[in-house]
C-alpha atoms as a PDB file:
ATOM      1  CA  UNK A   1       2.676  39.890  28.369  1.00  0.00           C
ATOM      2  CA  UNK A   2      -0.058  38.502  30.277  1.00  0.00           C
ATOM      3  CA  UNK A   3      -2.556  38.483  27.029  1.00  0.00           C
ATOM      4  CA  UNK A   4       0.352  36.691  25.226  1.00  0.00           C
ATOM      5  CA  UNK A   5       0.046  33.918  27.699  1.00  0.00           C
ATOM      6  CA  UNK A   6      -3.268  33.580  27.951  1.00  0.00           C
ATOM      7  CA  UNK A   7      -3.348  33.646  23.980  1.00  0.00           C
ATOM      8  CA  UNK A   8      -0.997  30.487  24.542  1.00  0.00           C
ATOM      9  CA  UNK A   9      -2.977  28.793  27.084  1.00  0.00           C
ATOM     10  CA  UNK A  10      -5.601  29.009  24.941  1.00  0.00           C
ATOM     11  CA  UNK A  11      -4.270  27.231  21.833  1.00  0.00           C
ATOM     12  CA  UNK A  12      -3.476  24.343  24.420  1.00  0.00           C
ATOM     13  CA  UNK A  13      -7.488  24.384  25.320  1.00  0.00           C
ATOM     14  CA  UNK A  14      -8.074  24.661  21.749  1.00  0.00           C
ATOM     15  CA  UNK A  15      -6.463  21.096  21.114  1.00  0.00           C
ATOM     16  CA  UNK A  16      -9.595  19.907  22.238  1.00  0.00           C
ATOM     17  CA  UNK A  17     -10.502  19.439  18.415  1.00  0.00           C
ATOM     18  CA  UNK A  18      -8.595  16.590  18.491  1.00  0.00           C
ATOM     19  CA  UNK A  19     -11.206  14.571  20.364  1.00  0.00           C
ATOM     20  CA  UNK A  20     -14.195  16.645  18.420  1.00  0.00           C
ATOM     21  CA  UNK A  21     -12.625  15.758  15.261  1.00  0.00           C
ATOM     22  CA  UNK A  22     -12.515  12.243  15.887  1.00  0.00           C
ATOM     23  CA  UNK A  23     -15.967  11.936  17.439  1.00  0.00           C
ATOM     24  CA  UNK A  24     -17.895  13.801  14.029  1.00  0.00           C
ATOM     25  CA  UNK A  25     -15.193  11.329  11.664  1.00  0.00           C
ATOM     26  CA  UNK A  26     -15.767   8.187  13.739  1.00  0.00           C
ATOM     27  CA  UNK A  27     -19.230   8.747  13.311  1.00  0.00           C
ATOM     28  CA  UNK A  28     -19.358   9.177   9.744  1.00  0.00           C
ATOM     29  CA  UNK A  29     -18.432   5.109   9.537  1.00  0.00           C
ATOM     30  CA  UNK A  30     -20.846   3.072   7.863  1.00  0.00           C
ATOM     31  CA  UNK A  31     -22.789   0.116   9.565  1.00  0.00           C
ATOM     32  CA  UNK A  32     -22.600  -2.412  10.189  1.00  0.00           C
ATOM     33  CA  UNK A  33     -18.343  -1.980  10.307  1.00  0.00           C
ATOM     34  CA  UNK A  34     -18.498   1.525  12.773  1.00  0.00           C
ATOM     35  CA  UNK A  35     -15.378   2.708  13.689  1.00  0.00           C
ATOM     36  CA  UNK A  36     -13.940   0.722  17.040  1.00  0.00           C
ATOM     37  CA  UNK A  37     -12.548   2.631  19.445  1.00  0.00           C
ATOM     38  CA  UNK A  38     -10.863  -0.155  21.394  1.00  0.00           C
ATOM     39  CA  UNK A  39      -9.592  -2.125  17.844  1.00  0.00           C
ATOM     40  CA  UNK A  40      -9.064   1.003  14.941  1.00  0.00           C
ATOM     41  CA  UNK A  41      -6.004   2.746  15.394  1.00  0.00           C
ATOM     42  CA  UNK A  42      -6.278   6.488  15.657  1.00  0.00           C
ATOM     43  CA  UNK A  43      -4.920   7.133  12.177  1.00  0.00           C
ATOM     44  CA  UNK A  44      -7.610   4.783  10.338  1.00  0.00           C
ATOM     45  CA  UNK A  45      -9.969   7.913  10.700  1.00  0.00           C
ATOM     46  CA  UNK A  46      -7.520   9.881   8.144  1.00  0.00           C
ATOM     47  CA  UNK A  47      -7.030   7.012   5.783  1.00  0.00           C
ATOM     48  CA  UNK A  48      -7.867   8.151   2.207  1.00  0.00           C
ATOM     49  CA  UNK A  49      -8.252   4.517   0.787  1.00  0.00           C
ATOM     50  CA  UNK A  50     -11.597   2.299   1.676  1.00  0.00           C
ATOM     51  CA  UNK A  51      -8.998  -0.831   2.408  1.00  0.00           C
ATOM     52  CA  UNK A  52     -12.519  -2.810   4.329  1.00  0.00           C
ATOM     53  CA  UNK A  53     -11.243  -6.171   5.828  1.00  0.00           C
ATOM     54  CA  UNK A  54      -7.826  -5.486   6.596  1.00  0.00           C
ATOM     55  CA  UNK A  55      -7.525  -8.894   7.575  1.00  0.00           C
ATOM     56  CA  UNK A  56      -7.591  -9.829   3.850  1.00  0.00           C
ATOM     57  CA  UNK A  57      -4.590  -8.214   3.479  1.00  0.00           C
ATOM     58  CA  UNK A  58      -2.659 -10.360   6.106  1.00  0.00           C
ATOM     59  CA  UNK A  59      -2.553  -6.531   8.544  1.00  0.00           C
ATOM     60  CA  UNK A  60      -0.813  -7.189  11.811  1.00  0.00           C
ATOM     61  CA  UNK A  61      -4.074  -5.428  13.256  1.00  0.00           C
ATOM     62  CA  UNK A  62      -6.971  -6.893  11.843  1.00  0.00           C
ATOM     63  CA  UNK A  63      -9.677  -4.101  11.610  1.00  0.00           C
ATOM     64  CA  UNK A  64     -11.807  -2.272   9.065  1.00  0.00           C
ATOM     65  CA  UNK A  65     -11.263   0.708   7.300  1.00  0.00           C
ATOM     66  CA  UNK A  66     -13.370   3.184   5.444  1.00  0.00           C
ATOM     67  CA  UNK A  67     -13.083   6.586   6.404  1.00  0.00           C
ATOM     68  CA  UNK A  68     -15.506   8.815   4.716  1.00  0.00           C
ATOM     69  CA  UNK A  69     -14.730  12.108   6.125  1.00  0.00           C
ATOM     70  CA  UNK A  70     -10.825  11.557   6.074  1.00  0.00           C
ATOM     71  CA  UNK A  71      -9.758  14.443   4.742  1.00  0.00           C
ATOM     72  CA  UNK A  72     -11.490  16.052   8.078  1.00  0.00           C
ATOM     73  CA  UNK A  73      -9.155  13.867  10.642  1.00  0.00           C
ATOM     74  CA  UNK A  74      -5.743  14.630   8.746  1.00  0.00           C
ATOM     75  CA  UNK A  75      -6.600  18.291   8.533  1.00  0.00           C
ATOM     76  CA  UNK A  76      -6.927  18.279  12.138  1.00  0.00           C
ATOM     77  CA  UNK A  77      -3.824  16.354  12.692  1.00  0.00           C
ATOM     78  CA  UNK A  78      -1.782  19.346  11.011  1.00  0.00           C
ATOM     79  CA  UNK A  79      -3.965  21.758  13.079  1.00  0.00           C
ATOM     80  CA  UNK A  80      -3.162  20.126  15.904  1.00  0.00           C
ATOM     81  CA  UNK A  81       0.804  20.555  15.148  1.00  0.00           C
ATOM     82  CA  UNK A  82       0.190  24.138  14.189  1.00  0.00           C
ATOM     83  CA  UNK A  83      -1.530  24.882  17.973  1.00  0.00           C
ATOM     84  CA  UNK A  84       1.435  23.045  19.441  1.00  0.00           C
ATOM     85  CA  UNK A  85       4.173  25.429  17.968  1.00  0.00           C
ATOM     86  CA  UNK A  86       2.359  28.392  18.186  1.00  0.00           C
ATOM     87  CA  UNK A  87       0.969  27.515  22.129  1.00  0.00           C
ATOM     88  CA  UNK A  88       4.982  26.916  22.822  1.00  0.00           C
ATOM     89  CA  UNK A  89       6.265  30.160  21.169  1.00  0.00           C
ATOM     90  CA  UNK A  90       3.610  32.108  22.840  1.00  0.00           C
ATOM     91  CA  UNK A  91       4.293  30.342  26.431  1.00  0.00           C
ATOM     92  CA  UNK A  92       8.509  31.050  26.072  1.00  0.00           C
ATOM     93  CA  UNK A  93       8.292  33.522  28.771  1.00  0.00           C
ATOM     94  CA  UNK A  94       7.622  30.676  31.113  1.00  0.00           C
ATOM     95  CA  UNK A  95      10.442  29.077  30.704  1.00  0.00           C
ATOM     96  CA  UNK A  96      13.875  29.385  32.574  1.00  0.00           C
ATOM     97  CA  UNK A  97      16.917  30.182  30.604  1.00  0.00           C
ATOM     98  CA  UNK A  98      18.403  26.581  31.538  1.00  0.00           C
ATOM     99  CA  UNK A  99      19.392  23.916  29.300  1.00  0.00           C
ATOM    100  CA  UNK A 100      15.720  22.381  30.643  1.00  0.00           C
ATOM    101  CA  UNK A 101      14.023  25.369  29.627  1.00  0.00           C
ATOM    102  CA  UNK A 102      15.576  25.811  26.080  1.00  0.00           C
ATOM    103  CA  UNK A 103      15.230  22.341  25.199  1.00  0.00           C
ATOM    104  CA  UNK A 104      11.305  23.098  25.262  1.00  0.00           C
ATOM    105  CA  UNK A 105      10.786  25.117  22.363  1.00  0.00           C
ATOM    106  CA  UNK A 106      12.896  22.599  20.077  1.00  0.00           C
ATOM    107  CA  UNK A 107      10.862  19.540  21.204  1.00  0.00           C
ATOM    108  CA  UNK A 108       7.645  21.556  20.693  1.00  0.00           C
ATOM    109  CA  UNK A 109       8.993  22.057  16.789  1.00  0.00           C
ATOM    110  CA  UNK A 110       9.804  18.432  16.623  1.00  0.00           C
ATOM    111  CA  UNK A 111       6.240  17.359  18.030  1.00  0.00           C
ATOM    112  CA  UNK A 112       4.745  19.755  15.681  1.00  0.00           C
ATOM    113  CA  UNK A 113       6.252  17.934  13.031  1.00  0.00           C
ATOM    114  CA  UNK A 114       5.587  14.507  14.183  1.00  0.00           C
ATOM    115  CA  UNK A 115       1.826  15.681  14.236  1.00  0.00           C
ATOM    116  CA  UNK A 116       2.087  16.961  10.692  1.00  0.00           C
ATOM    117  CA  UNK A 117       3.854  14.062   9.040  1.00  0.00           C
ATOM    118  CA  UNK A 118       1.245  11.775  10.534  1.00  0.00           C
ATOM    119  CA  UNK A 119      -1.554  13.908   9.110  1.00  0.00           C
ATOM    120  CA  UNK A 120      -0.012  14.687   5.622  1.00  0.00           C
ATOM    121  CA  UNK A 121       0.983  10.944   5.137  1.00  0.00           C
ATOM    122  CA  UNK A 122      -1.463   8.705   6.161  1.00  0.00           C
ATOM    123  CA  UNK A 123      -1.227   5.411   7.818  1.00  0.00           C
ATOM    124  CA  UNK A 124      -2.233   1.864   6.831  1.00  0.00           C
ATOM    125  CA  UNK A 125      -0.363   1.848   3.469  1.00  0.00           C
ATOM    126  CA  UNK A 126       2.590  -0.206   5.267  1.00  0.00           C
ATOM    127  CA  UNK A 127      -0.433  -2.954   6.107  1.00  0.00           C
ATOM    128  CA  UNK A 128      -1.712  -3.541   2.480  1.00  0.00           C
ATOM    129  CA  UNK A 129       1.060  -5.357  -0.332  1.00  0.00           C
ATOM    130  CA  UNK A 130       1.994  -2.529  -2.896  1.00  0.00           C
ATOM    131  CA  UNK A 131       0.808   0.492  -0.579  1.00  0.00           C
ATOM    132  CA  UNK A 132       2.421   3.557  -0.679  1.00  0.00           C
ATOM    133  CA  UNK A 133       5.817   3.225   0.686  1.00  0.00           C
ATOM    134  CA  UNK A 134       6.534   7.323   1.499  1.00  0.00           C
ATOM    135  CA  UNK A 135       3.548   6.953   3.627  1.00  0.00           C
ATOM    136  CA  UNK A 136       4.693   3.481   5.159  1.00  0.00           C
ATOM    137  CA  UNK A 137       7.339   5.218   6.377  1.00  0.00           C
ATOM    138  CA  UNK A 138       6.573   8.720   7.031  1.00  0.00           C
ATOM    139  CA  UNK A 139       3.514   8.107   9.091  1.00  0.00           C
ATOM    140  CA  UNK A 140       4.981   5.821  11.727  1.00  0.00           C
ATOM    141  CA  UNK A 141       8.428   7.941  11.667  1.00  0.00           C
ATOM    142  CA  UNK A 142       5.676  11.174  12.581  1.00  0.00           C
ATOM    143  CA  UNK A 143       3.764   8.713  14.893  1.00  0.00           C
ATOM    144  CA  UNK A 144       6.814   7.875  16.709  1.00  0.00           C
ATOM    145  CA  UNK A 145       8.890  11.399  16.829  1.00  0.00           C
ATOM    146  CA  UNK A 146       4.818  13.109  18.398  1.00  0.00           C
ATOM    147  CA  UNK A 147       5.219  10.503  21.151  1.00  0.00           C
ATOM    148  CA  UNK A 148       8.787  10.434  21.981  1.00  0.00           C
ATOM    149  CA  UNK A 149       9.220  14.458  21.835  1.00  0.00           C
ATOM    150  CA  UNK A 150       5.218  14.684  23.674  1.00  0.00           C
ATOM    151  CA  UNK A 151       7.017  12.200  26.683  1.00  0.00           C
ATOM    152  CA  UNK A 152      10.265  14.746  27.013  1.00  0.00           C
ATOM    153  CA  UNK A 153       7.976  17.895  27.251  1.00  0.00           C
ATOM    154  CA  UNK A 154       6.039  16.447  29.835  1.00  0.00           C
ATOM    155  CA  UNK A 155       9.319  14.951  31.807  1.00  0.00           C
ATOM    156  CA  UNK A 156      10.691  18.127  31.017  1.00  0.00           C
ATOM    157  CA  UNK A 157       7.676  20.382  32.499  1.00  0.00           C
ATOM    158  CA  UNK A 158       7.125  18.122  35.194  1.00  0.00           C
ATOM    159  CA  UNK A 159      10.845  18.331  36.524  1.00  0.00           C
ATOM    160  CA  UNK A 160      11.187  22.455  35.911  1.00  0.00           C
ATOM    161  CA  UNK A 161       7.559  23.097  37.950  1.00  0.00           C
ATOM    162  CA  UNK A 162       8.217  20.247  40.411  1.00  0.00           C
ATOM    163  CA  UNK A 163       7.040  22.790  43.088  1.00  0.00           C
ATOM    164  CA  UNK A 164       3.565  23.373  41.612  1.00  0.00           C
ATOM    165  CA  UNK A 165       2.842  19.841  43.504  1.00  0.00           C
ATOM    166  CA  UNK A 166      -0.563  19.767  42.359  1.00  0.00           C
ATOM    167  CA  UNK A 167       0.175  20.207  38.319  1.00  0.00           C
ATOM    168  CA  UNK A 168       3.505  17.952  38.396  1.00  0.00           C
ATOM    169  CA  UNK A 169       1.281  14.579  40.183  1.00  0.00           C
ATOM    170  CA  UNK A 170      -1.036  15.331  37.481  1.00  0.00           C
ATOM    171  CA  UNK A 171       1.509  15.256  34.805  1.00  0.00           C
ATOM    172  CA  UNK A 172       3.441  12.131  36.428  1.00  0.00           C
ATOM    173  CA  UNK A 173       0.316  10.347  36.792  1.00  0.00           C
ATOM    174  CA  UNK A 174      -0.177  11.096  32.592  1.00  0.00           C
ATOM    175  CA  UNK A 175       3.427  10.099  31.950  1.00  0.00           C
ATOM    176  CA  UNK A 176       2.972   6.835  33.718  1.00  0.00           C
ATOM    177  CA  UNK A 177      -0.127   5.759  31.687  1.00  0.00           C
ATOM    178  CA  UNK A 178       1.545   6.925  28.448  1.00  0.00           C
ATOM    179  CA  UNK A 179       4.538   4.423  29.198  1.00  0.00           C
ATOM    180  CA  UNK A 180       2.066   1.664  29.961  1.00  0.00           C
ATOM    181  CA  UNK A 181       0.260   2.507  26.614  1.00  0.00           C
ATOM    182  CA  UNK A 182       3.536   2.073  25.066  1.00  0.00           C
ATOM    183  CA  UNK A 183       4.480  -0.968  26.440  1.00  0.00           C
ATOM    184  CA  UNK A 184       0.851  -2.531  26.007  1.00  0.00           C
ATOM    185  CA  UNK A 185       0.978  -1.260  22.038  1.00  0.00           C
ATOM    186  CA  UNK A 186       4.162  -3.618  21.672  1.00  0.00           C
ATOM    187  CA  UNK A 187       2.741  -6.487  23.548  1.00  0.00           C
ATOM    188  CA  UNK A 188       1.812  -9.430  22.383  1.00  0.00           C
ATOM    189  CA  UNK A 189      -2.136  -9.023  21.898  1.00  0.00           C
ATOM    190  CA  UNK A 190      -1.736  -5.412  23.566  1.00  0.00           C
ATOM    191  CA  UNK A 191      -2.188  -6.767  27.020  1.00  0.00           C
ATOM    192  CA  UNK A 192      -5.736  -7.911  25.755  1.00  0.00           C
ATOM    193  CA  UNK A 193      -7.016  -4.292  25.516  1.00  0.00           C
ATOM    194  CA  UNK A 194      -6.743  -4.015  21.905  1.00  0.00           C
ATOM    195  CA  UNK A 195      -4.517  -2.268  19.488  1.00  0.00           C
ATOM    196  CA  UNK A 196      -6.907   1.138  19.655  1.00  0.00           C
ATOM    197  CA  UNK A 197      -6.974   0.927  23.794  1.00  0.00           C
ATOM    198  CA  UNK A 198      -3.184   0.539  23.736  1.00  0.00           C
ATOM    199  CA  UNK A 199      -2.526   3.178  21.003  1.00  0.00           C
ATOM    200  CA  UNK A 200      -4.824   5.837  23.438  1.00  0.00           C
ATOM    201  CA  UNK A 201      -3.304   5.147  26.153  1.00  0.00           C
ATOM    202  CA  UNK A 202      -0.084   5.760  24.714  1.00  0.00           C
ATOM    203  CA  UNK A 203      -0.663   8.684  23.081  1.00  0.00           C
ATOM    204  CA  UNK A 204      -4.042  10.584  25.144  1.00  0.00           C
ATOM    205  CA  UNK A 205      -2.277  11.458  28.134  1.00  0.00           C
ATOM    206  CA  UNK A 206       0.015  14.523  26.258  1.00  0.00           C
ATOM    207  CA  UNK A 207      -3.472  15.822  24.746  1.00  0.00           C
ATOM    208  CA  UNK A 208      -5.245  15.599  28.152  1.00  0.00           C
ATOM    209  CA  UNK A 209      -1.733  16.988  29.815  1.00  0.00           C
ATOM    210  CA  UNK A 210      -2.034  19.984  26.959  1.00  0.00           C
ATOM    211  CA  UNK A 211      -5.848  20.771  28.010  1.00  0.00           C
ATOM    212  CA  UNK A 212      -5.130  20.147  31.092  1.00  0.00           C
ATOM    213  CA  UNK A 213      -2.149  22.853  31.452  1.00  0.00           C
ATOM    214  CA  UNK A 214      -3.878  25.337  29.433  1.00  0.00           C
ATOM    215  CA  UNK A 215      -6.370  25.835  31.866  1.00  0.00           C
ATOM    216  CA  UNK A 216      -3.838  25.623  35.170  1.00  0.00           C
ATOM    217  CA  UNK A 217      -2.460  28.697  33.045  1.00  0.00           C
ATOM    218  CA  UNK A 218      -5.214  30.729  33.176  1.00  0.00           C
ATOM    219  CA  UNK A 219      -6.466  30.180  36.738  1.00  0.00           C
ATOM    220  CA  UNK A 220      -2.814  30.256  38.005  1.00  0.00           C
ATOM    221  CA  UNK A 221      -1.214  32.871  35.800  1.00  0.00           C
ATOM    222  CA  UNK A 222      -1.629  36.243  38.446  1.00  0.00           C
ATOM    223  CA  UNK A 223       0.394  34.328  41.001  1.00  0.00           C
ATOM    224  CA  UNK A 224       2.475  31.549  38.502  1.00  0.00           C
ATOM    225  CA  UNK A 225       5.915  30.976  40.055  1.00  0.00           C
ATOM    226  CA  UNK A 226       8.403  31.106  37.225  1.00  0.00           C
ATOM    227  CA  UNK A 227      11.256  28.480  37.753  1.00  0.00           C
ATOM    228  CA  UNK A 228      14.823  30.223  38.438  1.00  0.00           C
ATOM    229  CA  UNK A 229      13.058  33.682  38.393  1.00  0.00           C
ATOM    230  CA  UNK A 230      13.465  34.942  41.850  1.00  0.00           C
ATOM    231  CA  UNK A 231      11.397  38.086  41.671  1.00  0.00           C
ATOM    232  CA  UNK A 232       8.259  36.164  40.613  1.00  0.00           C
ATOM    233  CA  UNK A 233       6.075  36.356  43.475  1.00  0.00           C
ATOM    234  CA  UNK A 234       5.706  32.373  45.170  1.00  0.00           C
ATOM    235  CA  UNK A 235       2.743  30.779  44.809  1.00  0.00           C
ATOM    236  CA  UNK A 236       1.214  27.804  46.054  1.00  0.00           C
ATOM    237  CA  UNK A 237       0.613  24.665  44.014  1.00  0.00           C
ATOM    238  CA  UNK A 238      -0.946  25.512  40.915  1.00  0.00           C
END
């Protein structure tokens, strides 16, 4: 049991990809239009199309796009689904058989499948007249459903380890900056920190929570508390 967990904290480590993947793609952008971090949206890395200028096409965002190594960023989108599942299936025995603890593993498919919509369908098509409408919709729909379900898992977590003080302010203190990266990605101007900022902030602090809990599970696992198991031995916060 214990090398099953530690298999599943790993694949939470493991989503560290995410940030290597978009470092080596970002970096692949010609100059003298690199890749913004503060203005590009996440999903302009996996963009198949060289669109350039968006603001040509009238785009809400105004940005460039040419992604050479595309294909790279949405292959680790669906990668980083895949480690989501199979981190959750591996990690059920942590979980209380409450309506809390159950709800887990079905949030975990639907993130997983948020993840993978947004890297099979890319985004940007919605921005440019005559774009692929499957992907206008399917990529936001994936965008949205990987936030929303990321937020519960992390409420979710947060409520069912409250006693681990340590882990849950961590986790709060993610779940507050994700809401303010959702309300400064519908803002008017994004609060002035610009449509990539806003997008980050919104959507960073599950992948830093998922890092972040995969290695609390490996220091803490010997003496882990499991909530609403009373022969698990107490622990103090992880």
């Amino acid at each position: 049991m214990t090398g099953r967990l530690k298999a599943g904290a790993a694949l939470l480590i493991l989503t560290v990809t995410y940030y290597v993947a978009q470092l080596v793609v970002g970096g692949r952008w010609q100059e003298p239009h690199s890749y913004s971090w503060s203005e590009n949206m996440i999903s302009d890395l996996g963009v198949p199309e060289c669109f350039g200028d968006m603001a040509q096409y009238g785009a809400t965002t105004p940005r460039y796009i040419c992604s050479p190594w595309h294909a790279l960023m949405s292959t680790e989108f669906v990668l980083l689904g895949v480690l989501v599942l199979g981190a959750a299936l591996l990690l059920l025995p942590l979980l209380p058989k409450s309506p809390a603890g159950r709800a887990i593993p079905y949030l975990a498919v639907i993130n997983c499948v948020g993840i993978v919509l947004v890297g099979t369908f890319p985004g940007s098509a919605g921005e440019v007249p005559g774009g692929n409408q499957l992907r206008a919709v399917l990529h936001p729909a994936g965008a949205y459903l990987e936030l929303l379900s990321g937020l519960a898992i992390m409420l979710v977590v947060a409520r069912l380890y409250r006693n681990h003080r340590a882990y849950t302010a961590a986790t709060l203190a993610l779940i507050v900056v994700t809401v303010f990266g959702m309300v400064a990605s519908l803002a008017p101007d994004h609060l002035g920190l610009g449509a990539g900022t806003a997008e980050r902030l919104a959507i960073d602090p599950f992948v830093v929570w998922r890092i972040l809990t995969g290695v609390v599970l490996l220091v803490a696992l010997p003496r882990l508390q499991v909530p609403g198991k009373a022969d698990q031995p107490s622990s103090a916060a992880a």
